[in-house]
Structure formats: C-alpha cells, structure tokens
Protein backbone atom coordinates (compact mmCIF):
# COMPACT_ATOMS: atom_id res chain seq x y z
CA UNK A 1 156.28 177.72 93.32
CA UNK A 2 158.40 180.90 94.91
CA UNK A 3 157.46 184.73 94.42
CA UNK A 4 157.89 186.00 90.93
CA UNK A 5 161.50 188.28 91.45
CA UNK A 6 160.67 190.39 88.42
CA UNK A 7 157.56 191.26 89.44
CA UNK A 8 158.56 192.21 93.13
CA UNK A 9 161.49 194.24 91.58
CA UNK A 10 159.07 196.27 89.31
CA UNK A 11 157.02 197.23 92.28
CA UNK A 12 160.26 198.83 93.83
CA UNK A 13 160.97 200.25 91.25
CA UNK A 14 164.15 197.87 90.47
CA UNK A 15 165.83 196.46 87.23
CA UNK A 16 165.84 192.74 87.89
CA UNK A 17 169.14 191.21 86.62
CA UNK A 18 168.69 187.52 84.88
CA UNK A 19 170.74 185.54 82.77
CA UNK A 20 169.08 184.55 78.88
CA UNK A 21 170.42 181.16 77.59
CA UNK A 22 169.81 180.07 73.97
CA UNK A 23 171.45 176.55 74.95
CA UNK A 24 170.31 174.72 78.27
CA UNK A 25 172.27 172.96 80.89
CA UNK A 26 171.48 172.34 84.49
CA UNK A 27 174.51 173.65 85.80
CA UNK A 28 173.21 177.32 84.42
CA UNK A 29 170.23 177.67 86.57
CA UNK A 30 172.58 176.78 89.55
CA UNK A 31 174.47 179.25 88.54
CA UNK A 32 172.19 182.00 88.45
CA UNK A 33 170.66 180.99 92.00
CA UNK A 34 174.54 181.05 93.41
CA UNK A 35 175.06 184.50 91.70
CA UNK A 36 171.20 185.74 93.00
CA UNK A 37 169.93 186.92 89.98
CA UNK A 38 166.16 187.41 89.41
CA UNK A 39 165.72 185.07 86.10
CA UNK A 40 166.61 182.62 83.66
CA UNK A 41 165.31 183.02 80.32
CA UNK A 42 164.97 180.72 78.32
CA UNK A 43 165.00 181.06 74.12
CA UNK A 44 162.37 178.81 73.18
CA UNK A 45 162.43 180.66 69.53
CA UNK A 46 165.79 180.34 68.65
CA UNK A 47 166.62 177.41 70.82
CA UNK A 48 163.21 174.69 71.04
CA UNK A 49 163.46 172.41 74.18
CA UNK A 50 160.66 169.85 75.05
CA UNK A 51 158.24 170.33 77.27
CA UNK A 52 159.48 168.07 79.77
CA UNK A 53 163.01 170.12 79.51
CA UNK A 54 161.15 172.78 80.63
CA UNK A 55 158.96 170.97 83.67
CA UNK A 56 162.83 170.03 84.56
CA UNK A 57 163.99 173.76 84.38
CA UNK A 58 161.19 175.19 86.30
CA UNK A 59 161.28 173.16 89.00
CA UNK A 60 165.06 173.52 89.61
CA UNK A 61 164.52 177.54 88.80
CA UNK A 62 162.08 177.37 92.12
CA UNK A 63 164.29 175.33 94.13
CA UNK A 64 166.97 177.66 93.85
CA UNK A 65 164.90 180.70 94.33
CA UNK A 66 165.06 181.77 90.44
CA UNK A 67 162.02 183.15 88.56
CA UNK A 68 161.87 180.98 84.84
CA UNK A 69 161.24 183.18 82.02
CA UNK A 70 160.82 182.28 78.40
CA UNK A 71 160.49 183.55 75.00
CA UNK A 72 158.18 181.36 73.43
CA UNK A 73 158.45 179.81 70.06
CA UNK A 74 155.17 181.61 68.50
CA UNK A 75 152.30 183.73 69.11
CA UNK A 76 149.82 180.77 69.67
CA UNK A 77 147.61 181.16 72.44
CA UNK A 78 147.17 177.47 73.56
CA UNK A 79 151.63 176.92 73.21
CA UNK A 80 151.85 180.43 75.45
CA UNK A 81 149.32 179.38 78.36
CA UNK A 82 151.00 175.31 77.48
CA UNK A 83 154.34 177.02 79.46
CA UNK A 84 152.60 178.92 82.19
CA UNK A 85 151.35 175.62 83.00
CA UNK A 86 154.76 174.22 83.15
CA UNK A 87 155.91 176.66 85.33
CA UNK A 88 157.06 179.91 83.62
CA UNK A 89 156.41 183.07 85.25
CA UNK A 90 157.33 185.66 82.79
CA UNK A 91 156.62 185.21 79.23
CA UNK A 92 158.43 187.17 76.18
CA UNK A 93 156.20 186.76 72.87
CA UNK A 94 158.35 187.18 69.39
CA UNK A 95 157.29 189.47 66.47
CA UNK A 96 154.45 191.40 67.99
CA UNK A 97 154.23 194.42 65.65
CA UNK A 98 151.02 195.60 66.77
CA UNK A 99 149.65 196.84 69.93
C-alpha cells in the first residue's frame, strides 16, 4: 500500500485535489493517476458497491499512486473499520450531527 497523499498534503499545508465518483468504472481511477490527483472517493452512501468492488478499486488506486477514499454507507463501527481493511485510507462518515 503507497503513502496516504492527503495526509502528506495536510502536513504541508496543501489542499489535496481528488476526484468523488457516485458511479464506478475502472477507467476513472486511471484517470485520476494520469491527471495526479491525490484521491478517489468513492460514494458508498449514495452509490453501494460490494466489497469485492472495493478490494478491486483499492488495489488499482495503489498501483497508480492514488490514495482511495470513501464515504461510507452508515455510522456502524464494524462496516467503517470492514473498508479500512479493504484498503481505504481516508474515510468520510454521513450524518454526524454531534461532536
């Protein structure tokens, strides 16, 4: 697994530029790594994708030097830590209304 862009960004004190896709196709992440952007996010709210979709994603996100992001589809501990395992590096969680 490669560096996490976002997070080496943030510690220069950078805006890291990504691309957020609430429909998935291959060509996308290639994409992304030809253009050099930090991220691909993926909407796993709006948009649900298997788990193996998401093995396939992360793995192609490292190989062409991407970080994966995703918003997950709830606020369930055991789904969230279920896609760090996969392979995401950043994590957005939906309707937090609370500290």
């Amino acid at each position: 697994m490669g560096g996490n862009n976002v997070i080496e960004r943030m510690r220069r004190g950078e805006k890291a530029l990504g691309l957020s896709l609430s429909f998935y196709a291959d060509e996308l992440i290639e994409v992304a790594g030809r253009m050099g952007l930090d991220y691909v996010n993926f909407d796993g709210q709006h948009s649900p994708t298997s788990p193996e979709t998401i093995d396939r994603f992360c793995r192609m996100c490292d190989g062409w030097g991407v970080t994966p992001s995703m918003r997950v589809p709830d606020q369930i501990p055991s789904n969230i830590l279920n896609y760090i395992d996969r392979g995401v590096q950043v994590i957005t969680v939906p309707d937090v209304e609370s500290k």
